[in-house]
Protein backbone atom coordinates (compact mmCIF):
# COMPACT_ATOMS: atom_id res chain seq x y z
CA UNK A 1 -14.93 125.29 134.26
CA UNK A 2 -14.10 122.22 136.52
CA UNK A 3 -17.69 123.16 138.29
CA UNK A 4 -19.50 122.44 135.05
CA UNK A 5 -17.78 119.52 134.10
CA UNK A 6 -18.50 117.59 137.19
CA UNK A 7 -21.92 118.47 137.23
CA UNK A 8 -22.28 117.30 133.76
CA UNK A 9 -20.60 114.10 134.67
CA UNK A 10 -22.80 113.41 137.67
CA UNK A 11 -26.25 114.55 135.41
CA UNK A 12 -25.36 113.40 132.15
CA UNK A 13 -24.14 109.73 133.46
CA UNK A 14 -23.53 107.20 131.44
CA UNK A 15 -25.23 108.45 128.38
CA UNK A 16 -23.83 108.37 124.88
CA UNK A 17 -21.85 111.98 123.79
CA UNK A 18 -24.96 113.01 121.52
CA UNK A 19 -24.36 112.71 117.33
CA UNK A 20 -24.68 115.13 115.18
CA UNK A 21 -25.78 118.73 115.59
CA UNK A 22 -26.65 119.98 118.92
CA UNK A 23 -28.44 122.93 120.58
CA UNK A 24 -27.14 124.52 123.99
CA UNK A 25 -29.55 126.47 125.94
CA UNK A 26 -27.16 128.03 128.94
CA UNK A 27 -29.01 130.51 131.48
CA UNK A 28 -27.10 131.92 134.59
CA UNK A 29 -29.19 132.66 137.54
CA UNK A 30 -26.90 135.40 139.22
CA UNK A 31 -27.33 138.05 142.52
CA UNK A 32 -25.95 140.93 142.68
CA UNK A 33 -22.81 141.83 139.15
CA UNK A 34 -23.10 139.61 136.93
CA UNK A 35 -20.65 138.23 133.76
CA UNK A 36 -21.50 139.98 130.60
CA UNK A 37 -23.42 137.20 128.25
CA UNK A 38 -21.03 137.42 125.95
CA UNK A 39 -18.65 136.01 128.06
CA UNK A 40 -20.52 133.19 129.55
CA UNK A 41 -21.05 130.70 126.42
CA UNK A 42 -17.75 129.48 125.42
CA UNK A 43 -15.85 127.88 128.55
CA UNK A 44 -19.22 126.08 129.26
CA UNK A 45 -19.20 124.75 125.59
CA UNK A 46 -15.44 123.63 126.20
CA UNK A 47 -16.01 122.04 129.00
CA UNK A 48 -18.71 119.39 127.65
CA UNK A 49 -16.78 118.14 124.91
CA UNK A 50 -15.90 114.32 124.56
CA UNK A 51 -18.84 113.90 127.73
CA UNK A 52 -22.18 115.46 125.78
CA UNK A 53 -20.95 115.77 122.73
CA UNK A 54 -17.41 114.65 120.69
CA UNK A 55 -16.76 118.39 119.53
CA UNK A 56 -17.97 121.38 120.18
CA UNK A 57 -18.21 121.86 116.31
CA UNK A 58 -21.42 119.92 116.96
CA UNK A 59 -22.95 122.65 118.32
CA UNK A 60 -25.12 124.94 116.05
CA UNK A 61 -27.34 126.76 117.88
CA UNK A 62 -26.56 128.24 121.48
CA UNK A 63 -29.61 130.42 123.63
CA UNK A 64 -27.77 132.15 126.51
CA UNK A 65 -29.27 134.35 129.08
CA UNK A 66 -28.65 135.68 132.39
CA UNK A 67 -31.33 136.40 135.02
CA UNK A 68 -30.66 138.19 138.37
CA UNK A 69 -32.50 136.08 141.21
CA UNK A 70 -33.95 139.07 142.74
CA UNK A 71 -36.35 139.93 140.08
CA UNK A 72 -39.48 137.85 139.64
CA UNK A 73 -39.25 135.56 136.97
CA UNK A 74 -41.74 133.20 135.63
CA UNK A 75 -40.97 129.37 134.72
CA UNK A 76 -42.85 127.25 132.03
CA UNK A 77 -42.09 123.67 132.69
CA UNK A 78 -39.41 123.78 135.12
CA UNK A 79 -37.07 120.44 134.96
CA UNK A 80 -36.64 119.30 138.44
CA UNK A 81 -32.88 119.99 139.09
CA UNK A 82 -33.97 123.57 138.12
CA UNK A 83 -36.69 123.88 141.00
CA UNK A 84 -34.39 122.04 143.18
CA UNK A 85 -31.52 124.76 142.17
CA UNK A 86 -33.70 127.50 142.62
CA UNK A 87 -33.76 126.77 146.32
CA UNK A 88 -30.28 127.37 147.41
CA UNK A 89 -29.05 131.25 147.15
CA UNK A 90 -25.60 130.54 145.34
CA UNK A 91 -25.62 131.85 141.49
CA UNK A 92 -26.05 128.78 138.89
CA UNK A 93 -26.11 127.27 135.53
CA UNK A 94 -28.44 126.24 134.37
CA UNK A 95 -27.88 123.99 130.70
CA UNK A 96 -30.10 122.15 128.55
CA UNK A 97 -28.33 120.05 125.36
CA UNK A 98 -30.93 118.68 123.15
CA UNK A 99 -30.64 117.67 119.22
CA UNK A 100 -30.57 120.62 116.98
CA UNK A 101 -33.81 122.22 115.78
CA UNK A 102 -34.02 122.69 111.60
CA UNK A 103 -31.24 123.76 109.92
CA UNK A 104 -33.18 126.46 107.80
CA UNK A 105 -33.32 129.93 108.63
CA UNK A 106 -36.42 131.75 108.38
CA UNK A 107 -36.52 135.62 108.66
């Protein structure tokens, strides 16, 4: 995932790798077949190590999704870079890495 790792290095800058416990949010904008979302997470993961965070160990909460552009789909809050995204027809990533949320589990 050379794509992702150079896009990380060119968003992500000069920024400290983060500390502790991280969550990934990864969703792939897609036309036409798409990857099963099983299959999406871990390469992505791989490739931020020792750039967003140190390990991937870090990482203890992922939220992947994949969304075909050709259905209409509604935004809350849209970052910039994902508006900006949105207007080119190639298939995406699109990744937020933020500090993890609580570590308890509620049911």
């Amino acid at each position: 995932m050379q794509a992702v790792q150079s896009a990380a290095k060119r968003y992500w800058g000069t920024e400290s790798p983060f500390i502790g416990e991280v969550m990934v949010t990864i969703t792939y904008f897609y036309d036409g077949t798409s990857l099963d979302v099983d299959n999406i997470p871990k390469p992505i993961l791989d490739s931020l190590v020792g750039l967003v965070y140190s390990d991937d160990s870090q990482v203890s909460d992922i939220l992947c999704r994949k969304r075909g552009r050709n259905r209409k789909l509604r935004f809350q809050n849209p970052s910039p870079i994902l508006l900006l995204s949105l207007q080119h027809p190639a298939q995406f990533l699109h990744i937020v890495v933020a500090n993890a949320p609580s570590l308890e589990v509620a049911f």
